[in-house]
C-alpha atoms as a PDB file:
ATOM      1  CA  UNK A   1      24.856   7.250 -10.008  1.00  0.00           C
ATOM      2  CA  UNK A   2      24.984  10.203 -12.337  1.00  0.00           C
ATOM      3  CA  UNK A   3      21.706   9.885 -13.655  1.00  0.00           C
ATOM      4  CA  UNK A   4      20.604   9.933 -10.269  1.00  0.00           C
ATOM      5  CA  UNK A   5      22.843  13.361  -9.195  1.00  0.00           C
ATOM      6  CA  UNK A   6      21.432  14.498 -12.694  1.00  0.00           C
ATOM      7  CA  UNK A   7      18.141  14.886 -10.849  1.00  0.00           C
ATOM      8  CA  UNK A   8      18.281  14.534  -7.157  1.00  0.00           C
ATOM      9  CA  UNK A   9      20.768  16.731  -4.627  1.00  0.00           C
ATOM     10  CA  UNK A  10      23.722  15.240  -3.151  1.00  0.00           C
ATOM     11  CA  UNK A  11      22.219  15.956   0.547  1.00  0.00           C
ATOM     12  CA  UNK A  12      19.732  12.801   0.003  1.00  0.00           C
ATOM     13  CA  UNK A  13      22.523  10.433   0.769  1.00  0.00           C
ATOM     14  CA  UNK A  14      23.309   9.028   3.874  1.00  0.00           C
ATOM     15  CA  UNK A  15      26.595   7.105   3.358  1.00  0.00           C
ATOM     16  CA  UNK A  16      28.797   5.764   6.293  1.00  0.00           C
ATOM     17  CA  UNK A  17      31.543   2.810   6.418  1.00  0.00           C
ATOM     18  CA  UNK A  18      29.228  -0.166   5.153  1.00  0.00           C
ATOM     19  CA  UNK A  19      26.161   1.135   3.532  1.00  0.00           C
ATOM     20  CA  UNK A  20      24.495   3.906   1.256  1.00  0.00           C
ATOM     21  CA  UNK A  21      21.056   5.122   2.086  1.00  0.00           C
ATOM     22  CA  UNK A  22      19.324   7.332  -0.414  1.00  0.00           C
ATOM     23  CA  UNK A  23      16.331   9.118   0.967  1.00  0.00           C
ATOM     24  CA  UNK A  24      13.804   9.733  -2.450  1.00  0.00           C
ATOM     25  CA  UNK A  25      11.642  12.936  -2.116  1.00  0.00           C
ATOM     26  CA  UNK A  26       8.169  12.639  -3.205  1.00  0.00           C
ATOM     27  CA  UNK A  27       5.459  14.495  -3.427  1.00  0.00           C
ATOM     28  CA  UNK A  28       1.550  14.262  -4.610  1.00  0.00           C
ATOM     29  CA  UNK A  29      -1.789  14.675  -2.708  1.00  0.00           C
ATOM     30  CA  UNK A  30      -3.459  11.114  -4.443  1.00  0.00           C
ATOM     31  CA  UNK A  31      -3.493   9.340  -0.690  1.00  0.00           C
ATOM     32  CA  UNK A  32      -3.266   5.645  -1.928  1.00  0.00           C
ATOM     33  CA  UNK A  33       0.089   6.572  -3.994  1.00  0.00           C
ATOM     34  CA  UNK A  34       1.326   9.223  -0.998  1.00  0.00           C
ATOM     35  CA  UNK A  35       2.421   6.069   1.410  1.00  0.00           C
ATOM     36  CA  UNK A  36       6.183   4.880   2.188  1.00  0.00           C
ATOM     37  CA  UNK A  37       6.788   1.300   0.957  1.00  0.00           C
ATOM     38  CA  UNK A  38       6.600  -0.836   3.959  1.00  0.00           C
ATOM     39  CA  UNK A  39       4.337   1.195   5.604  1.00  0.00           C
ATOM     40  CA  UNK A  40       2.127  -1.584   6.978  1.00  0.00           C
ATOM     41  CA  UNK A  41      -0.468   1.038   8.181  1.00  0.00           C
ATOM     42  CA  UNK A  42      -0.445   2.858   4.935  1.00  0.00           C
ATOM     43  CA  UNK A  43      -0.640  -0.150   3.305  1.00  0.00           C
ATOM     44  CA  UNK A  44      -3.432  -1.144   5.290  1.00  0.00           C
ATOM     45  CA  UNK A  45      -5.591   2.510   4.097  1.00  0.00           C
ATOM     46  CA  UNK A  46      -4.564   1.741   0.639  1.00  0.00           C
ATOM     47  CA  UNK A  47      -6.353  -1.628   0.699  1.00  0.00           C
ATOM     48  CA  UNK A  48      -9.379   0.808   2.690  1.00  0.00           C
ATOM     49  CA  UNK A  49      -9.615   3.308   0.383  1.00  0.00           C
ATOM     50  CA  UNK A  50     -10.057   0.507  -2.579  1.00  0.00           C
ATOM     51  CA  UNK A  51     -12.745  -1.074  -1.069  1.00  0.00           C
ATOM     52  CA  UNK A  52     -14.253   2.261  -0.202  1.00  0.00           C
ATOM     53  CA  UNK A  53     -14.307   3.089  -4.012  1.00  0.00           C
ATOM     54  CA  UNK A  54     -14.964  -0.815  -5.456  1.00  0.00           C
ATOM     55  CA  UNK A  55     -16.270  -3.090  -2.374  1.00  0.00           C
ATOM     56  CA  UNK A  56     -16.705  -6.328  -4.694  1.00  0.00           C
ATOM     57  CA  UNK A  57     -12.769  -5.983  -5.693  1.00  0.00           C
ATOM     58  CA  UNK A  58     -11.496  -9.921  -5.542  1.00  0.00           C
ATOM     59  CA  UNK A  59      -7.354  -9.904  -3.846  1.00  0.00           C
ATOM     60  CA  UNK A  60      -6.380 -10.714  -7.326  1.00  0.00           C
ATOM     61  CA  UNK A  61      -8.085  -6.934  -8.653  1.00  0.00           C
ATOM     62  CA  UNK A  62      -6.519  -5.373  -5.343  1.00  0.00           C
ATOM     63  CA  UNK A  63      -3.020  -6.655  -6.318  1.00  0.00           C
ATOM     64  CA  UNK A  64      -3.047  -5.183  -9.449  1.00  0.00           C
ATOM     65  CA  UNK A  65      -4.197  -2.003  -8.588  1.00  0.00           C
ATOM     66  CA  UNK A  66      -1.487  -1.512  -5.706  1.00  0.00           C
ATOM     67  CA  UNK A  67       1.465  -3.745  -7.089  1.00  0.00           C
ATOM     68  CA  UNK A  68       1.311  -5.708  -4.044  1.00  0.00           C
ATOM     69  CA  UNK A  69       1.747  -9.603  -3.786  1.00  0.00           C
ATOM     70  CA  UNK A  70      -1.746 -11.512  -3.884  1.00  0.00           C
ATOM     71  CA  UNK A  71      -0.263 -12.778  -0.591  1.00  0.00           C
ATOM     72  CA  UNK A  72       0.366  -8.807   0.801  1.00  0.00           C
ATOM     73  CA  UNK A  73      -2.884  -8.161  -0.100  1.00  0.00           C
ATOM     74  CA  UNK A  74      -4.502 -11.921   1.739  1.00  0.00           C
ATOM     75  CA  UNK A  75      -2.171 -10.574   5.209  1.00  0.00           C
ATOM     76  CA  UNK A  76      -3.821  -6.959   5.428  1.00  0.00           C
ATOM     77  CA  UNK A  77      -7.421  -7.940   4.373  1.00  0.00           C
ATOM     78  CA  UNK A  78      -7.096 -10.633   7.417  1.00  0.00           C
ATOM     79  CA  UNK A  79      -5.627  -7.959   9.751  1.00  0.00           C
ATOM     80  CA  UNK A  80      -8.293  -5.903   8.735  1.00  0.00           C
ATOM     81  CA  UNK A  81     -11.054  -8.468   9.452  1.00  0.00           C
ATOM     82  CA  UNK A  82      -9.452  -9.478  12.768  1.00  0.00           C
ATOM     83  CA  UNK A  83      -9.153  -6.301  13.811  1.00  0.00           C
ATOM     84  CA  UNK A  84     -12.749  -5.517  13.228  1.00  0.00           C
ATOM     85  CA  UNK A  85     -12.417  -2.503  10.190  1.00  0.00           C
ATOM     86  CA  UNK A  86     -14.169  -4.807   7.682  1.00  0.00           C
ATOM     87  CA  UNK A  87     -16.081  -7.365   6.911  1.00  0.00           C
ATOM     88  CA  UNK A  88     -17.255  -9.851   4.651  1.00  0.00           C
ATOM     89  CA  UNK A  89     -20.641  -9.733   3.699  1.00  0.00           C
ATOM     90  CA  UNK A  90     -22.464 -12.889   1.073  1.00  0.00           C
ATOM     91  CA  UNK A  91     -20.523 -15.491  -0.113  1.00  0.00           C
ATOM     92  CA  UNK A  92     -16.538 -15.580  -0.855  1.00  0.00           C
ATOM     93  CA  UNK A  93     -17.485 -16.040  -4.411  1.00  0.00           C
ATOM     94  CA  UNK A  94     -20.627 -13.333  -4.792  1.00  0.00           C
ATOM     95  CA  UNK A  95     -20.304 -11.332  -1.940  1.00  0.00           C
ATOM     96  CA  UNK A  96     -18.774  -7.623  -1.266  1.00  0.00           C
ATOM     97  CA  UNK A  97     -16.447  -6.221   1.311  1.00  0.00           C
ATOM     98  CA  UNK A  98     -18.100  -4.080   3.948  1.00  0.00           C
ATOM     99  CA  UNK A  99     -15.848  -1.330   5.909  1.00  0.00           C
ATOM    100  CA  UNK A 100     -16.889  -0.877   9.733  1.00  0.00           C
ATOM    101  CA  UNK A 101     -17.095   2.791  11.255  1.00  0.00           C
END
């Protein structure tokens, strides 16, 4: 907890009769690391903006890149399809991912 005062203000804590909350500041303007952890939607333009930059990117490649679960990353690439933002185009094996405007 000292290391922690030893860098953060005492005003980010939230404590009451059965739990501690700590609010963490943060700050950047890189948009795929600027998104709140369990931020489905963020989560969801994070997994957008990679296959923006690299459309052939396999789940494996994606979960590396954002640190999510290979399962994480299977859930918001099947939103996405279902709800019509991307699509597959080729083969599962050879093809790419293809984002809808």
């Amino acid at each position: 907890m000292s290391r922690i005062l030893h860098f953060y203000k005492r005003d980010i804590f939230e404590i009451s009769d059965h739990f501690i909350k700590v609010v963490f500041p943060f700050s950047g303007t890189d948009r795929e690391k600027n998104t709140a952890i369990g931020d489905n939607n963020g989560d969801k333009n994070r997994i957008l903006l990679l296959i923006e930059k690299e459309p052939n990117l396999t789940a494996k490649q994606m979960s590396e890149q954002t640190e999510f679960s290979t399962r994480k990353i299977s859930r918001i690439v099947k939103e996405l399809r279902e709800s019509g933002q991307i699509a597959r185009v080729g083969s599962a094996r050879k093809g790419y991912w293809m984002i809808n405007q």
